[in-house]
C-alpha atoms as a PDB file:
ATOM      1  CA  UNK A   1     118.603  97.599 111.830  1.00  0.00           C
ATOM      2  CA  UNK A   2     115.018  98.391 110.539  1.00  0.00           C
ATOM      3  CA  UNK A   3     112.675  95.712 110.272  1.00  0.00           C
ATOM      4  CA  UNK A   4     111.598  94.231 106.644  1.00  0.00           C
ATOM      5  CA  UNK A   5     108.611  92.330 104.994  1.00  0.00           C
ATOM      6  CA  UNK A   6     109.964  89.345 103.690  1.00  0.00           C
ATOM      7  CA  UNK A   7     108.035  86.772 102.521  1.00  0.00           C
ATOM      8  CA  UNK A   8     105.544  84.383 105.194  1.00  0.00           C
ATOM      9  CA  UNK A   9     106.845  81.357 103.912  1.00  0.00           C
ATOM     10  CA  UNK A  10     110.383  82.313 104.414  1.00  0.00           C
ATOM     11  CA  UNK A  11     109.502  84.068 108.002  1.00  0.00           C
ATOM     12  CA  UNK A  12     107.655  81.148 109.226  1.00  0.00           C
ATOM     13  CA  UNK A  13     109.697  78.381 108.086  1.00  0.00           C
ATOM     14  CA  UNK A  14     111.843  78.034 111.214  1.00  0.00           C
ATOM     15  CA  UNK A  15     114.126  75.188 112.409  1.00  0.00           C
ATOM     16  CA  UNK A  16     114.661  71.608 111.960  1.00  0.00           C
ATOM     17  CA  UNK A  17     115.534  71.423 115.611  1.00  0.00           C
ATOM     18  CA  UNK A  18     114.769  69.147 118.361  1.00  0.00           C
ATOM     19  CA  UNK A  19     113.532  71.894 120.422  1.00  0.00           C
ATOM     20  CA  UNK A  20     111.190  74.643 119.296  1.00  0.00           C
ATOM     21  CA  UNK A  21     112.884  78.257 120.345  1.00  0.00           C
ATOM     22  CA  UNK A  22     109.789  79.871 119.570  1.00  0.00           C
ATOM     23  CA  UNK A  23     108.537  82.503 122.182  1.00  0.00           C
ATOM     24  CA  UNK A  24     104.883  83.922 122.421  1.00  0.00           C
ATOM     25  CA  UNK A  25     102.917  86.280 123.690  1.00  0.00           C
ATOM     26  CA  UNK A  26      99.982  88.926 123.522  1.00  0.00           C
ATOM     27  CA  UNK A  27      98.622  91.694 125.150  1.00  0.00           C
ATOM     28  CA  UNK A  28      95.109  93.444 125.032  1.00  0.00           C
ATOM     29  CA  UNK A  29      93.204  96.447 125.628  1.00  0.00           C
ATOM     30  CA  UNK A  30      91.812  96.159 129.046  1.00  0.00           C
ATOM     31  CA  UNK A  31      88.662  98.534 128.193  1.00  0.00           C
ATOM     32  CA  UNK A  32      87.974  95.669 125.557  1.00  0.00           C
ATOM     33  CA  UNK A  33      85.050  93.664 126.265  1.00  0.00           C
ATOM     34  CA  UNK A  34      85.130  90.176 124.887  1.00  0.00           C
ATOM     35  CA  UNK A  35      82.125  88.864 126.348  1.00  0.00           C
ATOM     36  CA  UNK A  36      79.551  87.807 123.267  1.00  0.00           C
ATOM     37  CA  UNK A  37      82.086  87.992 120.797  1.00  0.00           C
ATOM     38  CA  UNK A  38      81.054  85.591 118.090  1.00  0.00           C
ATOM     39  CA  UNK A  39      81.656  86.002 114.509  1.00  0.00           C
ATOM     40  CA  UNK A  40      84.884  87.110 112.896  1.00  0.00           C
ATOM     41  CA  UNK A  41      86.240  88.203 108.837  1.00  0.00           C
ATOM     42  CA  UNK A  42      89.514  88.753 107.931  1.00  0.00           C
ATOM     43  CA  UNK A  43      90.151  92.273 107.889  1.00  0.00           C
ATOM     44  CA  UNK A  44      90.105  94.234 104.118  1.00  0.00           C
ATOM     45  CA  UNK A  45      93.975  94.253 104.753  1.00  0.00           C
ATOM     46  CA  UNK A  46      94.750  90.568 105.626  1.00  0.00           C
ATOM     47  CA  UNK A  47      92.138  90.055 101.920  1.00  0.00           C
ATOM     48  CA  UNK A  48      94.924  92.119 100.449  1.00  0.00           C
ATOM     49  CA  UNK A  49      98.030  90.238 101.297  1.00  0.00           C
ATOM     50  CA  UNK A  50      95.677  86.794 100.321  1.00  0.00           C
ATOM     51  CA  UNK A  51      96.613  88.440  96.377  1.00  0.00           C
ATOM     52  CA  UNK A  52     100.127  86.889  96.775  1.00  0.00           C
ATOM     53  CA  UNK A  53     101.635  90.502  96.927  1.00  0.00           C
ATOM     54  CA  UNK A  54     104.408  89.374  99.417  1.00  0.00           C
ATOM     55  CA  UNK A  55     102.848  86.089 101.066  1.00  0.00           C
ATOM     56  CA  UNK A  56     103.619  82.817  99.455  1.00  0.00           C
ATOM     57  CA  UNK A  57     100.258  81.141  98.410  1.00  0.00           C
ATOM     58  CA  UNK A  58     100.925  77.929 100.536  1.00  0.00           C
ATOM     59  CA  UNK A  59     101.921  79.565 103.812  1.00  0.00           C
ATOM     60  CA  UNK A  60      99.328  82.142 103.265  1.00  0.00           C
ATOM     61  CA  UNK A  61      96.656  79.208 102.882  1.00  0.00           C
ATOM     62  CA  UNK A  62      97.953  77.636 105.862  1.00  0.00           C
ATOM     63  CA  UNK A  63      98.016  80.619 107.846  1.00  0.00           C
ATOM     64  CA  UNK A  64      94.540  81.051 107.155  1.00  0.00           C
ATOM     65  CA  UNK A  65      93.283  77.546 107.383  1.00  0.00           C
ATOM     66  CA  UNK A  66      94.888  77.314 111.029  1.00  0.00           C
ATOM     67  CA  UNK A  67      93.827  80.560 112.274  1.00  0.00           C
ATOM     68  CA  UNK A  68      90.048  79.780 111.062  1.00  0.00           C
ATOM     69  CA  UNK A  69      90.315  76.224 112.468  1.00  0.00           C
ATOM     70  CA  UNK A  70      91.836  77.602 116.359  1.00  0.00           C
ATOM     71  CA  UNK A  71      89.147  80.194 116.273  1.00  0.00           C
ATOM     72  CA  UNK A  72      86.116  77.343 115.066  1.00  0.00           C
ATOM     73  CA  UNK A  73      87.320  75.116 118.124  1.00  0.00           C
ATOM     74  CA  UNK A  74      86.861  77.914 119.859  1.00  0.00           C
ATOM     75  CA  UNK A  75      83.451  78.417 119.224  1.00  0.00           C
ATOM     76  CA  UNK A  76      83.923  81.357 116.899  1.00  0.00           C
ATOM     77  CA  UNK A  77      82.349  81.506 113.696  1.00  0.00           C
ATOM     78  CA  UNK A  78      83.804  83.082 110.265  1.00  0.00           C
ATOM     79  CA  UNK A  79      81.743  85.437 107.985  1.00  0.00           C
ATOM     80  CA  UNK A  80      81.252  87.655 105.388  1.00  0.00           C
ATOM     81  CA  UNK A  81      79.345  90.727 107.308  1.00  0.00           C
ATOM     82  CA  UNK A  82      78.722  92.390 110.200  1.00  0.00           C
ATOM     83  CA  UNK A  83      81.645  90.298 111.981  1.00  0.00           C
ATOM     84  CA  UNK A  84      81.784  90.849 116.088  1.00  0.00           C
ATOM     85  CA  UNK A  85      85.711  91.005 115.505  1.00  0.00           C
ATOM     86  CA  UNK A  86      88.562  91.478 112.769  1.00  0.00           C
ATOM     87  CA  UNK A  87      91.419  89.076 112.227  1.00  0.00           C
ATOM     88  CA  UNK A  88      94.700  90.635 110.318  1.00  0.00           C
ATOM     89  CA  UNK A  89      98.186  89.403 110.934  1.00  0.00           C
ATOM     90  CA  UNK A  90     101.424  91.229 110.419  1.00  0.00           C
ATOM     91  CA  UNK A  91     105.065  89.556 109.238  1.00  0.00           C
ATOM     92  CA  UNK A  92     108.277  91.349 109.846  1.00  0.00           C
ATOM     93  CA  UNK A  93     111.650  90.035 109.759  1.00  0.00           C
ATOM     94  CA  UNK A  94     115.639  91.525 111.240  1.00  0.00           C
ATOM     95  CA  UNK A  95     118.712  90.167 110.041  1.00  0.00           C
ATOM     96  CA  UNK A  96     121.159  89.878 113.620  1.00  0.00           C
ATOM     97  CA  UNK A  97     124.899  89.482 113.064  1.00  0.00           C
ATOM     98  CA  UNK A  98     126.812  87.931 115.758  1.00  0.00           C
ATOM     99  CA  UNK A  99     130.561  86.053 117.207  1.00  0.00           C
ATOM    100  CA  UNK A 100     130.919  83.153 118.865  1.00  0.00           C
ATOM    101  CA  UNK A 101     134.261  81.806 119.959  1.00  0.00           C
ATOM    102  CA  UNK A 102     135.251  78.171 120.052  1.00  0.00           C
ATOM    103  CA  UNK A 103     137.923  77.311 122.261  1.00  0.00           C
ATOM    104  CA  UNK A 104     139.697  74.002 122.131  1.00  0.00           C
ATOM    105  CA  UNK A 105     142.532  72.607 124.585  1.00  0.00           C
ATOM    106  CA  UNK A 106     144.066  69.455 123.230  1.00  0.00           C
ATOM    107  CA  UNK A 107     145.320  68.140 126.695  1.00  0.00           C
ATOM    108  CA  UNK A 108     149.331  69.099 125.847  1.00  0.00           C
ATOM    109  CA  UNK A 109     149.076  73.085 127.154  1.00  0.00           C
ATOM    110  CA  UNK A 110     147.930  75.187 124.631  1.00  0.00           C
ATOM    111  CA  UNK A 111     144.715  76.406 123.722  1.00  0.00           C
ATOM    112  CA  UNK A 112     143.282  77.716 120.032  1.00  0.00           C
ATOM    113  CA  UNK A 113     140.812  80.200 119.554  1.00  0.00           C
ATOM    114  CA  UNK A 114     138.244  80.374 116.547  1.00  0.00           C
ATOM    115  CA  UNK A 115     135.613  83.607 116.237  1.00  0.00           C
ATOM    116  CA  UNK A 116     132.672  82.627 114.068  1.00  0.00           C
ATOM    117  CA  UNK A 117     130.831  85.321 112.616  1.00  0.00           C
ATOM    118  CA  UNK A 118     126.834  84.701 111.589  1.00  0.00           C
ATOM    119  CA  UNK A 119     123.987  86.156 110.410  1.00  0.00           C
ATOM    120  CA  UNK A 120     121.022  85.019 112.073  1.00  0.00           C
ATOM    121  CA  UNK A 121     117.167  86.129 110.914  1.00  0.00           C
ATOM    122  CA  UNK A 122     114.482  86.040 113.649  1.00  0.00           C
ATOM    123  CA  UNK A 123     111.246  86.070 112.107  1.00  0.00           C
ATOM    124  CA  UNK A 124     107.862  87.215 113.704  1.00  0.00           C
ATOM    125  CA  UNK A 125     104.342  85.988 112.684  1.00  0.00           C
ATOM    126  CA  UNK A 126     101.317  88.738 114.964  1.00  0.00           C
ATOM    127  CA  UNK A 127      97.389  88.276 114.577  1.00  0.00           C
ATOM    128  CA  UNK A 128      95.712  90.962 115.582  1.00  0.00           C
ATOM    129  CA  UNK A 129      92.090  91.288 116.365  1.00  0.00           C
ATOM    130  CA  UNK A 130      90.508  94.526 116.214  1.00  0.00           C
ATOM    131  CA  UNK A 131      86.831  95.921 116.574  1.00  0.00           C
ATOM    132  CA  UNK A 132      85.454  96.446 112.687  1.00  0.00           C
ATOM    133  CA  UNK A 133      83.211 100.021 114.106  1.00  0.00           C
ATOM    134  CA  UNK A 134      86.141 101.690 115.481  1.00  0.00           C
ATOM    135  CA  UNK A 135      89.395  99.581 114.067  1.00  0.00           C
ATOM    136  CA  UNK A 136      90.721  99.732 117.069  1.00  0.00           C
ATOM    137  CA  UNK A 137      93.158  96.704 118.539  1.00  0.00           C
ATOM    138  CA  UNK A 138      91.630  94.876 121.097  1.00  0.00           C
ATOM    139  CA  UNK A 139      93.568  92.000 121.466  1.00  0.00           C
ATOM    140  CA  UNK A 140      97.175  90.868 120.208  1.00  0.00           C
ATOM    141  CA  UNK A 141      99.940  87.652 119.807  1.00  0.00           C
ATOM    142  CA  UNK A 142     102.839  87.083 118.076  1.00  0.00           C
ATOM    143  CA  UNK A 143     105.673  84.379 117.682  1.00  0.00           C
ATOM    144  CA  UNK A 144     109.315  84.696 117.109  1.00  0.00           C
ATOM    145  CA  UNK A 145     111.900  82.109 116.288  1.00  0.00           C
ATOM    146  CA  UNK A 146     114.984  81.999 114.057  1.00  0.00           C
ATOM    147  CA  UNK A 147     114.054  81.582 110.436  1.00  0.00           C
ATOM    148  CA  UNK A 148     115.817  78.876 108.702  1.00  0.00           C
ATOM    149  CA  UNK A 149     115.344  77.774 104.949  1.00  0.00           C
ATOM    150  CA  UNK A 150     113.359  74.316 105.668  1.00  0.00           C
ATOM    151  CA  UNK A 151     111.456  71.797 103.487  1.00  0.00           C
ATOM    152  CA  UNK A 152     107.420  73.167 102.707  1.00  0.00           C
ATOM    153  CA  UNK A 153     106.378  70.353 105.086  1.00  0.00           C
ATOM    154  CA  UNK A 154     108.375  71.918 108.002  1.00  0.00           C
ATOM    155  CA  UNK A 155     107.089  74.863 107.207  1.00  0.00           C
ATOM    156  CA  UNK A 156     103.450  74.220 107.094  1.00  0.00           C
ATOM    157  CA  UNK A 157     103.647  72.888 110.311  1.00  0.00           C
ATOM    158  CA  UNK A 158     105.866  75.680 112.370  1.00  0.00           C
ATOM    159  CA  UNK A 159     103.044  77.972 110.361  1.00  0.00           C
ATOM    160  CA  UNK A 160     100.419  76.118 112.446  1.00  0.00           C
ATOM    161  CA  UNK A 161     102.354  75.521 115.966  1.00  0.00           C
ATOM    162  CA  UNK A 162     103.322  79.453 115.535  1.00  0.00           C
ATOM    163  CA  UNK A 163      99.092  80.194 115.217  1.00  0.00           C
ATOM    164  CA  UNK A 164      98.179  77.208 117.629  1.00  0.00           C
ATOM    165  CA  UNK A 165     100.166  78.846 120.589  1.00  0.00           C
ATOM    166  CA  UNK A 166      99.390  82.323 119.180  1.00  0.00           C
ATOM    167  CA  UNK A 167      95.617  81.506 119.589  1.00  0.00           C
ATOM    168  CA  UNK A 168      96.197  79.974 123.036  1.00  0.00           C
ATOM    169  CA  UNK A 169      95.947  83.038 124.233  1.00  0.00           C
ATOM    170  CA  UNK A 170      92.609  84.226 123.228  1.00  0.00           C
ATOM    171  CA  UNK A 171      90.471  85.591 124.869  1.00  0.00           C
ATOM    172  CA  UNK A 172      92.661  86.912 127.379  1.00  0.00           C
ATOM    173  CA  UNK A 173      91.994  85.425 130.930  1.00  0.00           C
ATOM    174  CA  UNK A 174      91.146  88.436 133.167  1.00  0.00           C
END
């Protein structure tokens, strides 16, 4: 199956479970230097999606609120030229069908089987950061988990685990 763009809020808004399924990671451009890196914008792109084109306003403002308060405690600051870095992010979500069987012995011999059939949509949330002379990607992390349809509470809050582990990861340790 292709991927889609669905909606942030309904990609990010992921599980009521106990445990978090979520699963990280990044990679970079090892010619990238990220030595005296710091000031950052959003990219021109990223300022598009902010219109509300396909990004709920509330998950959009909490994307960006979290991503601006990782990269502050960081020691990075936001502004409005000549930024030493680019932030953008990226939402896609797939649709996975799947079977499970259920098997049940009742203790007298004989044994029932049930298939299940379900449709299960894993959601991914990537920042990139790119160099604003050249465009080019220097550094990037994404999360994945299995979207569910939660309260806007939940959802503000995997929003913010998803870009707190995201950020974890930057700058790369070389």
């Amino acid at each position: 199956m292709r991927p889609r763009y669905i909606p942030l809020s309904t990609v990010l808004a992921v599980g009521l479970a106990a445990c978090s399924t979520m699963q990280v990671n990044s990679e970079y451009n090892p010619e990238a230097r990220f030595e005296g890196l710091q000031t950052y914008a959003w990219s021109q792109r990223a300022e598009d999606e902010r219109s509300g084109r396909r990004v709920a306003p509330v998950a959009l403002r909490q994307l960006e609120t979290s991503v601006d308060r990782e990269l502050a405690a960081k020691g990075y600051r936001r502004v409005t030229s000549e930024p030493d870095f680019l932030v953008d992010f990226v939402v896609v979500s797939q649709d996975q069908i799947g079977e499970t069987a259920v098997v049940t012995d009742d203790r007298l011999g004989w044994v029932s089987v049930t298939n299940r059939a379900y449709v299960e949509r894993r959601g991914a949330l990537v920042l990139e950061i790119s160099d604003p002379g050249s465009g080019q990607m220097i550094w990037r992390g994404w999360a994945s988990d299995v979207v569910r349809d939660p309260e806007i509470d939940v959802m503000v809050k995997k929003i913010d685990e998803a870009v707190t582990k995201i950020l974890d990861g930057f700058p790369p340790e070389r």
